[in-house]
C-alpha atoms as a PDB file:
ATOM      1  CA  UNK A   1       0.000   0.000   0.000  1.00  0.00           C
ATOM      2  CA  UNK A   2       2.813   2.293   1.282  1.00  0.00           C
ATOM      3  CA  UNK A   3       4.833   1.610  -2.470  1.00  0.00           C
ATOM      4  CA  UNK A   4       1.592   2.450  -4.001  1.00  0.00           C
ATOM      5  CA  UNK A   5       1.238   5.797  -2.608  1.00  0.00           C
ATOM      6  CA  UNK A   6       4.861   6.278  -3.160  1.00  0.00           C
ATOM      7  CA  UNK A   7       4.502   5.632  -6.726  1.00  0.00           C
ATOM      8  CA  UNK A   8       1.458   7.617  -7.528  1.00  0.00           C
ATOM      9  CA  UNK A   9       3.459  10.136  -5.589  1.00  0.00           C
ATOM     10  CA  UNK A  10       6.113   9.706  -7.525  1.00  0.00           C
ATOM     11  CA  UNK A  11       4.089  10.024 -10.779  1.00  0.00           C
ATOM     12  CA  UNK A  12       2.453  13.564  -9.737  1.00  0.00           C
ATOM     13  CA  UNK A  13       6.414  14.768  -8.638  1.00  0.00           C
ATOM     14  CA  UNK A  14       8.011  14.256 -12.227  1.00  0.00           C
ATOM     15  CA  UNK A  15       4.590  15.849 -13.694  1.00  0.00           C
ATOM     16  CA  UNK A  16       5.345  18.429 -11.639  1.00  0.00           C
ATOM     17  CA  UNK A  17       9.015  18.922 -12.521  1.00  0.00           C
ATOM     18  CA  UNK A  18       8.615  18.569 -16.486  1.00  0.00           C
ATOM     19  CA  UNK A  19       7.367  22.179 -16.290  1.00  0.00           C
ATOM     20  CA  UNK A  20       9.882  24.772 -16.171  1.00  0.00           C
ATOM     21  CA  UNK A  21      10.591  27.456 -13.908  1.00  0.00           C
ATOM     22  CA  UNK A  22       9.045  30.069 -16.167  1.00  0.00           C
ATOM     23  CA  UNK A  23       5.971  27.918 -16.913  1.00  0.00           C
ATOM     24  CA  UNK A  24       5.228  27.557 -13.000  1.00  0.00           C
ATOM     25  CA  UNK A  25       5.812  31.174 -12.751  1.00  0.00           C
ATOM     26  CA  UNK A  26       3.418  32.338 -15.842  1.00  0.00           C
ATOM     27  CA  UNK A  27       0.795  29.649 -13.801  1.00  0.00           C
ATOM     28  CA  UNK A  28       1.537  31.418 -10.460  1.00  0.00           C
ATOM     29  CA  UNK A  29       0.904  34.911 -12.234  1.00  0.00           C
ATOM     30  CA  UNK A  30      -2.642  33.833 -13.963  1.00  0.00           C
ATOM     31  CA  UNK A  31      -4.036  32.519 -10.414  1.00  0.00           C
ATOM     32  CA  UNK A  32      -2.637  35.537  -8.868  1.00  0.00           C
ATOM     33  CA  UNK A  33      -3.998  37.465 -11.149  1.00  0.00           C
ATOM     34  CA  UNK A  34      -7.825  35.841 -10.903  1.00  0.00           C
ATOM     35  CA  UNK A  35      -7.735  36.061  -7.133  1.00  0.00           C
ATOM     36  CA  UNK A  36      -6.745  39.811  -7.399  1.00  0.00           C
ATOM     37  CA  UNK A  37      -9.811  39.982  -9.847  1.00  0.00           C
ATOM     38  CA  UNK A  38     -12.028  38.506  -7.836  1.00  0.00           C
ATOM     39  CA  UNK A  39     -11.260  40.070  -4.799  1.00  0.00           C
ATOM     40  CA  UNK A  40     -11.619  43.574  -6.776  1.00  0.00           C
ATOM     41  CA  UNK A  41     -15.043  42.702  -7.551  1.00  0.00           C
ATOM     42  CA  UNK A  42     -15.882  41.568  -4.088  1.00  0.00           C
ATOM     43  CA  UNK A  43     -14.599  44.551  -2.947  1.00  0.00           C
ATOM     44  CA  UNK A  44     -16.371  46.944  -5.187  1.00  0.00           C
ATOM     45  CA  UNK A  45     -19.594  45.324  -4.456  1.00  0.00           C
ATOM     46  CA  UNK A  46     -19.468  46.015  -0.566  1.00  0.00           C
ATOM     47  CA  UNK A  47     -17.821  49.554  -0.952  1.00  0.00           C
ATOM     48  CA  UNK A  48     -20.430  50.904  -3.907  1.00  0.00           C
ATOM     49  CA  UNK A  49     -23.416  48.609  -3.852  1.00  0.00           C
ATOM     50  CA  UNK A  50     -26.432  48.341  -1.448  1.00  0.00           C
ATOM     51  CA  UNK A  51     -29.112  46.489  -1.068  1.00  0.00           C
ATOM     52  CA  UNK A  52     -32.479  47.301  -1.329  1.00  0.00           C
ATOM     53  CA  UNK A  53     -35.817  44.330  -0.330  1.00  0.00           C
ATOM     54  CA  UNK A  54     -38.331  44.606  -3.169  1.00  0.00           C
ATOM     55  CA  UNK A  55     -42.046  42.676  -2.031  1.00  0.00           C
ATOM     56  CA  UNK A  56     -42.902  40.038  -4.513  1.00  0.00           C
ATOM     57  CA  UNK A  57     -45.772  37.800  -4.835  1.00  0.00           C
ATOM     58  CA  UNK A  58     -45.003  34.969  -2.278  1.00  0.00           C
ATOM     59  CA  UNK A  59     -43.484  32.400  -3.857  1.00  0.00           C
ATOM     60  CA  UNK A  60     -43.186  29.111  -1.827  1.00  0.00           C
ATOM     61  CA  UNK A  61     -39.936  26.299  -1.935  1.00  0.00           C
ATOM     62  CA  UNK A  62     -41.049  23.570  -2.761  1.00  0.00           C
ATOM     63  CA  UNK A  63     -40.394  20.370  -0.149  1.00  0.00           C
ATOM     64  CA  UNK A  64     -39.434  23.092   2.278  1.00  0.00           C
ATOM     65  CA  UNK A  65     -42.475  24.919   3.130  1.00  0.00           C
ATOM     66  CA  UNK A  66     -40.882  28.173   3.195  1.00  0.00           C
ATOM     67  CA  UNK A  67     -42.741  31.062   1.626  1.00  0.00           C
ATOM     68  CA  UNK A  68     -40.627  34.409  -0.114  1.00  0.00           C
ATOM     69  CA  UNK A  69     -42.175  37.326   0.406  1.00  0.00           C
ATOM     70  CA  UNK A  70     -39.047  39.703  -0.215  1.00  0.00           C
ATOM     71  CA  UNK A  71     -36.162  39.693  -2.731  1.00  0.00           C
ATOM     72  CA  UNK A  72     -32.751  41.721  -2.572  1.00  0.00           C
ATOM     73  CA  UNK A  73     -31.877  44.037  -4.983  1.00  0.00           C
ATOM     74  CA  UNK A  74     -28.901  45.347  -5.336  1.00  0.00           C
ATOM     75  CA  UNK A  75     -28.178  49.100  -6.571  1.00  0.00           C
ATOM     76  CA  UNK A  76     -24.829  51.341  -6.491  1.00  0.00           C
ATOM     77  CA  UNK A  77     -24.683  53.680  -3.314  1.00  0.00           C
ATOM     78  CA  UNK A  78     -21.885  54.737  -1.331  1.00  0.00           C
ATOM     79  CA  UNK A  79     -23.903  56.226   1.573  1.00  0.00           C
ATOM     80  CA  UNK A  80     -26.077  53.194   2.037  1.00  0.00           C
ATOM     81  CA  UNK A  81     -23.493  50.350   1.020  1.00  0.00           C
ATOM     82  CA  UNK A  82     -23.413  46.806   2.288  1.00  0.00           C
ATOM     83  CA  UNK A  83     -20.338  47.682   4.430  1.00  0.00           C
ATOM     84  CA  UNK A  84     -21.990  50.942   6.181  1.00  0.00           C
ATOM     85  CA  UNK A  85     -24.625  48.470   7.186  1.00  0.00           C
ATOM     86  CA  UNK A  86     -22.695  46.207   8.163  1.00  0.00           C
ATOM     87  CA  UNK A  87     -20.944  48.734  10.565  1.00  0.00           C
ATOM     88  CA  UNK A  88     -24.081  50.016  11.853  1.00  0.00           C
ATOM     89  CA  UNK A  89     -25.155  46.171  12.297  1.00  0.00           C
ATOM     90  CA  UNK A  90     -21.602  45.898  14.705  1.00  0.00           C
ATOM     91  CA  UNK A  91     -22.278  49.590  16.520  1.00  0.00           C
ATOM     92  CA  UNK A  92     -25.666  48.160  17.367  1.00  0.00           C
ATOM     93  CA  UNK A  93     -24.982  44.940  18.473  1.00  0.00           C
ATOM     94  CA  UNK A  94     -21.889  45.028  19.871  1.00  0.00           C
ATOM     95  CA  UNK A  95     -21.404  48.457  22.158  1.00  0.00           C
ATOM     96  CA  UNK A  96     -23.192  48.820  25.040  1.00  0.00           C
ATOM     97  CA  UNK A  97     -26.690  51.812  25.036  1.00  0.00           C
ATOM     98  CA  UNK A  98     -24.480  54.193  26.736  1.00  0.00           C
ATOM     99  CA  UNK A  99     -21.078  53.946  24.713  1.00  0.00           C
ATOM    100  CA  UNK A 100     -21.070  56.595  21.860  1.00  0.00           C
ATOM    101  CA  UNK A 101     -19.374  56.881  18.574  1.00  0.00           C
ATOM    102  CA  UNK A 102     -16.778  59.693  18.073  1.00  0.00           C
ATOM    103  CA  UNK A 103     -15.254  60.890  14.853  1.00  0.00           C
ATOM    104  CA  UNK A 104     -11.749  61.629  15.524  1.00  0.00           C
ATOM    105  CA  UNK A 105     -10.226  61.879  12.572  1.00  0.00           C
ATOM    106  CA  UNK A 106     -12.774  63.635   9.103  1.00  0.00           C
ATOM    107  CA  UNK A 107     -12.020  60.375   7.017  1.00  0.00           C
ATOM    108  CA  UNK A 108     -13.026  57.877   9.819  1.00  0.00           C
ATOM    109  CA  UNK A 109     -16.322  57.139   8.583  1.00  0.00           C
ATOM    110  CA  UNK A 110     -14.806  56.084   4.908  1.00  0.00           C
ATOM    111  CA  UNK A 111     -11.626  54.098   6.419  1.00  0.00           C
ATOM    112  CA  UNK A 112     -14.404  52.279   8.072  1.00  0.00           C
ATOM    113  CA  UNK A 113     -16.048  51.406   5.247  1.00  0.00           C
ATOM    114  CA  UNK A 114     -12.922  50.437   3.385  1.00  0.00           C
ATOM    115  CA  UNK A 115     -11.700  47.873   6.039  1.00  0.00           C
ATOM    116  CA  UNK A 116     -15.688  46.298   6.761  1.00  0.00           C
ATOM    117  CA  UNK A 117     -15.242  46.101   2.198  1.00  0.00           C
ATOM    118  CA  UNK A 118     -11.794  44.218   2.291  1.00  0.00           C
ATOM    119  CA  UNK A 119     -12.822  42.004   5.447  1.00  0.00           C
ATOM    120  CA  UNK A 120     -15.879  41.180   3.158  1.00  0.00           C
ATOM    121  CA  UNK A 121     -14.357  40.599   0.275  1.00  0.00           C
ATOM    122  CA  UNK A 122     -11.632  38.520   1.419  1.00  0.00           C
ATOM    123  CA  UNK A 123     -14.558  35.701   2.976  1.00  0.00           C
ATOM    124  CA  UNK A 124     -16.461  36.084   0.436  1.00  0.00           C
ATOM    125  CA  UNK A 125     -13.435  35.234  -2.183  1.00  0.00           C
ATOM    126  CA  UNK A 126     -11.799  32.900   0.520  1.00  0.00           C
ATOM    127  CA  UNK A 127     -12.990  29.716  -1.832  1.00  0.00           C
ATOM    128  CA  UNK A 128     -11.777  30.841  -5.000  1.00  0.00           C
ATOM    129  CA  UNK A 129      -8.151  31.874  -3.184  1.00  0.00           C
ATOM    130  CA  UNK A 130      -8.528  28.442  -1.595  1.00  0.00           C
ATOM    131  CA  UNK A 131      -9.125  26.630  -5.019  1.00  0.00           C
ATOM    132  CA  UNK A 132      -6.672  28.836  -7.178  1.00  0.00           C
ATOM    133  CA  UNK A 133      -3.891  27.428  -4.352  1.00  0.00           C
ATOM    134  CA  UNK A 134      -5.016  23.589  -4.560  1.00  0.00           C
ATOM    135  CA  UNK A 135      -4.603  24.137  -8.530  1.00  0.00           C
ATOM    136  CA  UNK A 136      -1.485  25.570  -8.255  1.00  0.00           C
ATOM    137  CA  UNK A 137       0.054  23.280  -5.595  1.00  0.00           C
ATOM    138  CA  UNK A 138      -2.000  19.889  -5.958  1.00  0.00           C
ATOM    139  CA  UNK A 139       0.453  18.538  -9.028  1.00  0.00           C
ATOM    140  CA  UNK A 140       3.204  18.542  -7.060  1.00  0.00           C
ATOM    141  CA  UNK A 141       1.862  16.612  -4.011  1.00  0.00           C
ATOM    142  CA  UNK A 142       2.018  12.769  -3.020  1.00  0.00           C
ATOM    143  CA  UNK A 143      -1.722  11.579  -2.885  1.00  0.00           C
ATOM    144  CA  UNK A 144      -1.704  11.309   0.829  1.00  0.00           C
ATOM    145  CA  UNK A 145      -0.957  14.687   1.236  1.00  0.00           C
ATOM    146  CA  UNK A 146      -3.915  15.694  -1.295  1.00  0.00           C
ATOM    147  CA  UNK A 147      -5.831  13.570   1.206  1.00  0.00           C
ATOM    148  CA  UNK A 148      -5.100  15.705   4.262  1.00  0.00           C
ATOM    149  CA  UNK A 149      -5.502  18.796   2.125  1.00  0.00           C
ATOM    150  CA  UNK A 150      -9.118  18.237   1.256  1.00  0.00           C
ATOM    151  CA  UNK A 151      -9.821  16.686   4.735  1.00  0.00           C
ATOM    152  CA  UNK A 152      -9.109  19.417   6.473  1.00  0.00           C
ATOM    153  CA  UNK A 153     -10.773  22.432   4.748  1.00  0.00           C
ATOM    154  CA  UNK A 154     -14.427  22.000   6.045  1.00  0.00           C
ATOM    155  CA  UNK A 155     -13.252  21.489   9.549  1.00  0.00           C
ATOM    156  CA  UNK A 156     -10.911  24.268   9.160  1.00  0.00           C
ATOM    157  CA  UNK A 157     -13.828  27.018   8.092  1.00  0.00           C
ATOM    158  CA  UNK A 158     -15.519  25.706  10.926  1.00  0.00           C
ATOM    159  CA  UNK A 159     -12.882  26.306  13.520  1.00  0.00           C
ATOM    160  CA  UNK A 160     -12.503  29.592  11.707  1.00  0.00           C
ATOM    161  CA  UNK A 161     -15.963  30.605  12.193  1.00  0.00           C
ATOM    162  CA  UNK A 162     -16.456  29.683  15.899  1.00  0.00           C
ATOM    163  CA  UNK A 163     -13.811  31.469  16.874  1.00  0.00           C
ATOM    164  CA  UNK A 164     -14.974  34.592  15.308  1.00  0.00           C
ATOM    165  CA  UNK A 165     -18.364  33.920  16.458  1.00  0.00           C
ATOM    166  CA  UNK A 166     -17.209  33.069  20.094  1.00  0.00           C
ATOM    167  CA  UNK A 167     -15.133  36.930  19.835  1.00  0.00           C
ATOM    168  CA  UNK A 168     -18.541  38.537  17.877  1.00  0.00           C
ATOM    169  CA  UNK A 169     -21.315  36.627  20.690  1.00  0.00           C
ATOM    170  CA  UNK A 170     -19.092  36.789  24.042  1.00  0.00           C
ATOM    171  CA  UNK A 171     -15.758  38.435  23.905  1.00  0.00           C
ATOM    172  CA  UNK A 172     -15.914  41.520  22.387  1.00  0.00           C
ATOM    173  CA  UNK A 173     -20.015  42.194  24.169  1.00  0.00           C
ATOM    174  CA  UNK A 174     -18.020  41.434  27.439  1.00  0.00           C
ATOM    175  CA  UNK A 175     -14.894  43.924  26.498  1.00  0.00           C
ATOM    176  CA  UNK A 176     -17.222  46.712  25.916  1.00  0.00           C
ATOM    177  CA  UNK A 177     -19.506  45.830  28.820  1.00  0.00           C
ATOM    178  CA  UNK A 178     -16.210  46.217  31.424  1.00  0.00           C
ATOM    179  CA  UNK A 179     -14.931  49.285  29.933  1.00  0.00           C
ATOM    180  CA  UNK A 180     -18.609  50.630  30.461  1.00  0.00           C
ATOM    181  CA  UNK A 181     -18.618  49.892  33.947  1.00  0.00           C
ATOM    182  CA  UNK A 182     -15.097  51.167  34.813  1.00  0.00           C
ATOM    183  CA  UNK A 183     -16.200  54.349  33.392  1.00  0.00           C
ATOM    184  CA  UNK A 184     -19.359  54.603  34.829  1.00  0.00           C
ATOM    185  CA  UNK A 185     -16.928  54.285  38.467  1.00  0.00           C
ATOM    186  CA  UNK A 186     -15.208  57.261  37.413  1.00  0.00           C
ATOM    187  CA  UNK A 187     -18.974  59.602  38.199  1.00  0.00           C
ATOM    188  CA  UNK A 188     -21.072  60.802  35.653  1.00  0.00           C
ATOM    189  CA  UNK A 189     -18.660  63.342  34.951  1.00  0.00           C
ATOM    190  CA  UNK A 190     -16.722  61.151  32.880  1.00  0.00           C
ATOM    191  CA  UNK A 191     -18.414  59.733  29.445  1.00  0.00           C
ATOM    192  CA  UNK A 192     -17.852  56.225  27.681  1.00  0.00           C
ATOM    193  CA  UNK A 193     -17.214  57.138  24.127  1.00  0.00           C
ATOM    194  CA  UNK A 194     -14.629  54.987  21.250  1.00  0.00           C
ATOM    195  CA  UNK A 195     -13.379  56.133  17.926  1.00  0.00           C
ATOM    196  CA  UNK A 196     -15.292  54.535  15.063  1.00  0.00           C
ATOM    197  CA  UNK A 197     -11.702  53.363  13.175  1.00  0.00           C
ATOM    198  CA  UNK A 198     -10.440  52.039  17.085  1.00  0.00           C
ATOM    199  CA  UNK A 199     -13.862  50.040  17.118  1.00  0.00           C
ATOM    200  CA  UNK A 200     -14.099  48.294  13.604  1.00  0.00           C
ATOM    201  CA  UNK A 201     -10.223  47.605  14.128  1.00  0.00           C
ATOM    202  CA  UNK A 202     -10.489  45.881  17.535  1.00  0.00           C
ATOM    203  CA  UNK A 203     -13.668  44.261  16.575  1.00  0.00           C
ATOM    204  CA  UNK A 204     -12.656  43.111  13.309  1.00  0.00           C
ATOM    205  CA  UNK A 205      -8.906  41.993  14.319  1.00  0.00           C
ATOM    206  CA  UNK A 206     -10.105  40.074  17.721  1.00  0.00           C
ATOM    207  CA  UNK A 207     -12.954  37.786  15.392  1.00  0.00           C
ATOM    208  CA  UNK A 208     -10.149  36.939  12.572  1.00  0.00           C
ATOM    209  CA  UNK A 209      -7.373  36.522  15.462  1.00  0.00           C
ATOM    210  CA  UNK A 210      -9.265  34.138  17.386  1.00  0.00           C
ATOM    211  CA  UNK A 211     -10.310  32.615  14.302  1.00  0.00           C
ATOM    212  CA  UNK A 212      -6.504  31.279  13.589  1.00  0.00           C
ATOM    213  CA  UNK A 213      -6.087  31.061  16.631  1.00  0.00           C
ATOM    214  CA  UNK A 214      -9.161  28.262  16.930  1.00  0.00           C
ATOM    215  CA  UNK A 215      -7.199  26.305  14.168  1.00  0.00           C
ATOM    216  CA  UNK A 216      -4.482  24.818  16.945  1.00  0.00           C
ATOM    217  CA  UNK A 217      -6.280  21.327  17.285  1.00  0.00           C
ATOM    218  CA  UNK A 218      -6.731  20.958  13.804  1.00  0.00           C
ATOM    219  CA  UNK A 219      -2.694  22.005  13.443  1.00  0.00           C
ATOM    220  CA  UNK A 220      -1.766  19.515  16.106  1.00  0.00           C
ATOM    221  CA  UNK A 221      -3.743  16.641  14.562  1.00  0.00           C
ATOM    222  CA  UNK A 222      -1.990  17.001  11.228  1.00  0.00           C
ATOM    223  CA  UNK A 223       1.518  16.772  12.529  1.00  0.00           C
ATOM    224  CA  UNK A 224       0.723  13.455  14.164  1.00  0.00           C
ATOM    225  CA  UNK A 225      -1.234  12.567  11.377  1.00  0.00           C
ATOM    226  CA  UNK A 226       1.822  12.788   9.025  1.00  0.00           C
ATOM    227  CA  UNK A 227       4.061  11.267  11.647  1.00  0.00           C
ATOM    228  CA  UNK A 228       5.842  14.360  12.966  1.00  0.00           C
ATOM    229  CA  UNK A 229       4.997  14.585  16.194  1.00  0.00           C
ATOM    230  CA  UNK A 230       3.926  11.679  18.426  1.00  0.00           C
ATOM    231  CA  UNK A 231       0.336  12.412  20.187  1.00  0.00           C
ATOM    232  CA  UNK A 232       2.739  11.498  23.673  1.00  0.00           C
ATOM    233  CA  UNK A 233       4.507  14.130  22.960  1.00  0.00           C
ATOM    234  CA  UNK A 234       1.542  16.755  23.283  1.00  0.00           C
ATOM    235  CA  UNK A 235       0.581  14.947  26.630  1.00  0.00           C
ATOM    236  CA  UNK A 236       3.834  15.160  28.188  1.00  0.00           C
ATOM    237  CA  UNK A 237       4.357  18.862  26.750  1.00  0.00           C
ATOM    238  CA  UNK A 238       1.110  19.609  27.658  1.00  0.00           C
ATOM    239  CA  UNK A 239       1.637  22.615  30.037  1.00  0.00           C
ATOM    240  CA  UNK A 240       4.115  24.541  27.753  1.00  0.00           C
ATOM    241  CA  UNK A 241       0.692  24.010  25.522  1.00  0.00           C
ATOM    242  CA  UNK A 242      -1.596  25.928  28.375  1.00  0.00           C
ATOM    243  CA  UNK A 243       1.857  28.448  28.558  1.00  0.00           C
ATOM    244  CA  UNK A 244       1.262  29.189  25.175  1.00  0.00           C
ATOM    245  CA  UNK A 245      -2.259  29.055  24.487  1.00  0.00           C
ATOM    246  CA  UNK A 246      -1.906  31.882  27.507  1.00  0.00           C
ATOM    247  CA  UNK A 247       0.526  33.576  25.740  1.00  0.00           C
ATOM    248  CA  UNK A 248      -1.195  33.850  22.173  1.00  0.00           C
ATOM    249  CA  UNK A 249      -4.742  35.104  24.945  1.00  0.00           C
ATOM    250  CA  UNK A 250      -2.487  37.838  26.015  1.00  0.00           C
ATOM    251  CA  UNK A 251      -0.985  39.034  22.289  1.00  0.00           C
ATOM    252  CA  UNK A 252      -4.933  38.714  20.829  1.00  0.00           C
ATOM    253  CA  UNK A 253      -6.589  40.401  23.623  1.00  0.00           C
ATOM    254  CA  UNK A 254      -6.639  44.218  24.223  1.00  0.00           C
ATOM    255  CA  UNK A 255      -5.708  44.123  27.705  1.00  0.00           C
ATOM    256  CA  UNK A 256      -8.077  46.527  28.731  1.00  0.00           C
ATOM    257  CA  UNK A 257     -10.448  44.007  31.050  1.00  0.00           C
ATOM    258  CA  UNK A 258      -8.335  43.277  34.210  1.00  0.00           C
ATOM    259  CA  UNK A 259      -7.134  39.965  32.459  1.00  0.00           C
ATOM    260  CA  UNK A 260     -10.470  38.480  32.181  1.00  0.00           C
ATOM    261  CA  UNK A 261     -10.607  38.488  28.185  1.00  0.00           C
ATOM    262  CA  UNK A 262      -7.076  36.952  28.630  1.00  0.00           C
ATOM    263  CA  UNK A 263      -8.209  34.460  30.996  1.00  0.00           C
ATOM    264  CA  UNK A 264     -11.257  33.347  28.585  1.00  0.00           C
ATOM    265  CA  UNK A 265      -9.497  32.768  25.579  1.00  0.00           C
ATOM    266  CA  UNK A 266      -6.360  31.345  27.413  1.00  0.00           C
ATOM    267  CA  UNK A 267      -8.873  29.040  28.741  1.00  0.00           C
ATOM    268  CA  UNK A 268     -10.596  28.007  25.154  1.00  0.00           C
ATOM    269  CA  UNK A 269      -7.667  27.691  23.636  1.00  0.00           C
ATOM    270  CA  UNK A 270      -6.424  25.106  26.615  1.00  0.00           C
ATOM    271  CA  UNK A 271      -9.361  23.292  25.823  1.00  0.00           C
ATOM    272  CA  UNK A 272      -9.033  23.417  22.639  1.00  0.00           C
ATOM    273  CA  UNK A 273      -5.142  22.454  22.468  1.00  0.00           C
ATOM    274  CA  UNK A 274      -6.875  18.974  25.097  1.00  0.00           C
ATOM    275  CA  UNK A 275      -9.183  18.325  22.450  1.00  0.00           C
ATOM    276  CA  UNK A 276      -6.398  18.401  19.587  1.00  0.00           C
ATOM    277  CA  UNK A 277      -4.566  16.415  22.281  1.00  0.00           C
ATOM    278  CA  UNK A 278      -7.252  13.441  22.490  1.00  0.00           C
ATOM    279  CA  UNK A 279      -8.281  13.584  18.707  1.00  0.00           C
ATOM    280  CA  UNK A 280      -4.439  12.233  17.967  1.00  0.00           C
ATOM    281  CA  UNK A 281      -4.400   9.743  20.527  1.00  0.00           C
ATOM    282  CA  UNK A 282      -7.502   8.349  18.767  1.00  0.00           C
ATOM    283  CA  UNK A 283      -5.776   8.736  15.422  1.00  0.00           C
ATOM    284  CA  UNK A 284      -2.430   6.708  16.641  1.00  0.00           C
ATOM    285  CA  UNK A 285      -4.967   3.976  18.084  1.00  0.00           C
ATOM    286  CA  UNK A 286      -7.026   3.862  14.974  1.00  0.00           C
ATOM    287  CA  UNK A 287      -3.078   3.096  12.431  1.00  0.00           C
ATOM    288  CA  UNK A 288      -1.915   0.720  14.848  1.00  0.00           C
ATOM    289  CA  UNK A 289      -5.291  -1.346  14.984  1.00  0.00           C
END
C-alpha cells in the first residue's frame, strides 16, 4: 500500500518537474492574477453597492415549506453600502446603550467602510483563493498529502468561524460591557465614548485573530497525522501548551479588562489544544489497529 502511494506520488512529482521554472511562474501569475480579480469585484460590491428588499408575490420552496415574500436588490450607493450596514449592524450589536461613537479623525467614517469592504471581500473570495492554491500546488503533491488537504478544509472554516463567532457573541459584548462599567466608576462626569476606526479595528482583528487562533487542534492533529509529532509528545508537553495558548490570549486580547478576556481565551484555547490532544491519541490507536 505504502509503495503504491509512493509511486502515484512519484508520478504527480516528475509531472510536476517537467514544467519549467518560467511555466510555473506564468501559472503562479494567472491565479494571482484571478484572485486579485475577484477580490476587486468583491470589494467593489461592498464599498459601492447596497441592497435594497423589493415585495414580490409569495413564492413558496417547494419540499421546504418556506414562503418568499421579499427579494434583494442590489443598486450602487456609497452612503447606504453593504459595508456601512454592516458597521451600523456591529455599533448596534456590539457596544453597550451608553457607549457613543466619536469621529476623531474627518475620514473615519470612509476608512471604516474600506476595512468592513476588504474584510468582506476577502470571505467572500476565501474559496476561490482556496481553489486557485489547490490548482497551483495539488500537481506537485504525493496523494496522501492531497488527502489531508481536502480533509481538512471544512473542519478548518468551521474552527474559523467559531472562533470569530465566540469573539462577535461573548468576547468583544463582554470587552465593551467592562470598559462601560469602569467608566461609569469614574462619576457621571466622565463619558464612555470609542473612535469609530479604534472600534471596527479591535472588533474586526479580535474575530479573525481568534479565528486562527481556533485552528491549533486541527494544526496539532496534522503533525501526528503525518508522523511528525507523536500524540505522547503533546501529553507530556502539555503545560508549555496551556503556557502558550496563555501567551497567544495575552498578544490577541486588548488588555483593557483586568485579564479576564485573557483568561477566557487562554482558557478556550487550553481546551481546545486537550481536544487536539485526544483527537491524535484516537488517530495513533485507529493506524496501529
Amino acid at each position: 500500500m505504502e509503495e503504491k502511494v509512493k509511486q502515484e506520488g512519484k508520478e504527480d512529482k516528475s509531472f510536476f518537474e517537467e514544467k519549467s521554472l518560467l511555466d510555473h511562474l506564468r501559472e503562479l501569475a494567472i491565479r494571482l492574477r484571478r484572485i486579485i480579480i475577484a477580490l476587486a469585484i468583491s470589494f467593489f460590491f461592498y464599498f459601492m453597492m447596497g441592497i435594497e428588499w423589493i415585495n414580490i408575490d409569495p413564492l413558496q420552496i417547494p419540499f421546504l415549506g418556506i414562503n418568499i415574500s421579499k427579494i434583494p436588490i442590489p443598486y450602487p450607493s456609497f452612503y447606504d453600502s453593504i459595508a456601512v450596514e454592516v458597521t451600523k449592524f456591529f455599533i448596534y450589536h456590539e457596544l453597550p446603550a451608553n457607549t457613543k461613537i466619536i469621529i476623531i479623525n474627518l475620514f473615519d467614517p470612509l476608512y471604516a467602510s474600506l476595512y468592513v469592504s476588504l474584510y468582506l471581500a476577502l470571505l467572500t473570495t476565501l474559496p476561490i483563493i482556496i481553489r486557485e492554491t489547490w490548482a497551483f500546488l495539488a500537481p506537485g503533491l504525493y496523494e496522501h498529502e492531497k488527502r489531508i488537504f481536502k480533509l481538512t478544509i471544512i473542519p478548518a472554516f468551521l474552527l474559523f468561524f467559531s472562533g470569530s463567532m465566540f469573539a462577535f457573541f461573548i468576547l468583544i459584548p463582554l470587552m465593551f460591557d467592562m470598559i462601560s462599567f469602569y467608566t461609569k466608576s469614574l462619576g457621571p462626569a466622565v463619558e464612555p465614548t470609542i473612535s469609530l476606526s479604534s472600534f471596527i479595528s479591535t472588533t474586526f482583528l479580535l474575530m479573525g485573530s481568534l479565528g486562527l487562533a481556533f485552528e491549533m487542534p486541527l494544526i496539532m492533529i496534522g503533525l501526528t497525522y503525518l508522523r511528525i509529532i507523536k500524540a505522547k509528545t503533546w501529553r507530556n508537553y502539555w503545560r508549555w501548551g496551556v503556557l502558550v495558548s496563555f501567551i497567544i490570549a495575552w498578544i490577541i486580547s486588548p488588555g483593557t479588562t483586568g485579564g479576564v478576556m485573557e483568561t477566557i481565551i487562554g482558557l478556550s484555547l487550553s481546551s481546545l489544544y486537550f481536544l487536539g490532544m485526544g483527537i491524535s491519541f484516537f488517530i495513533e490507536k485507529k493506524r496501529k489497529s
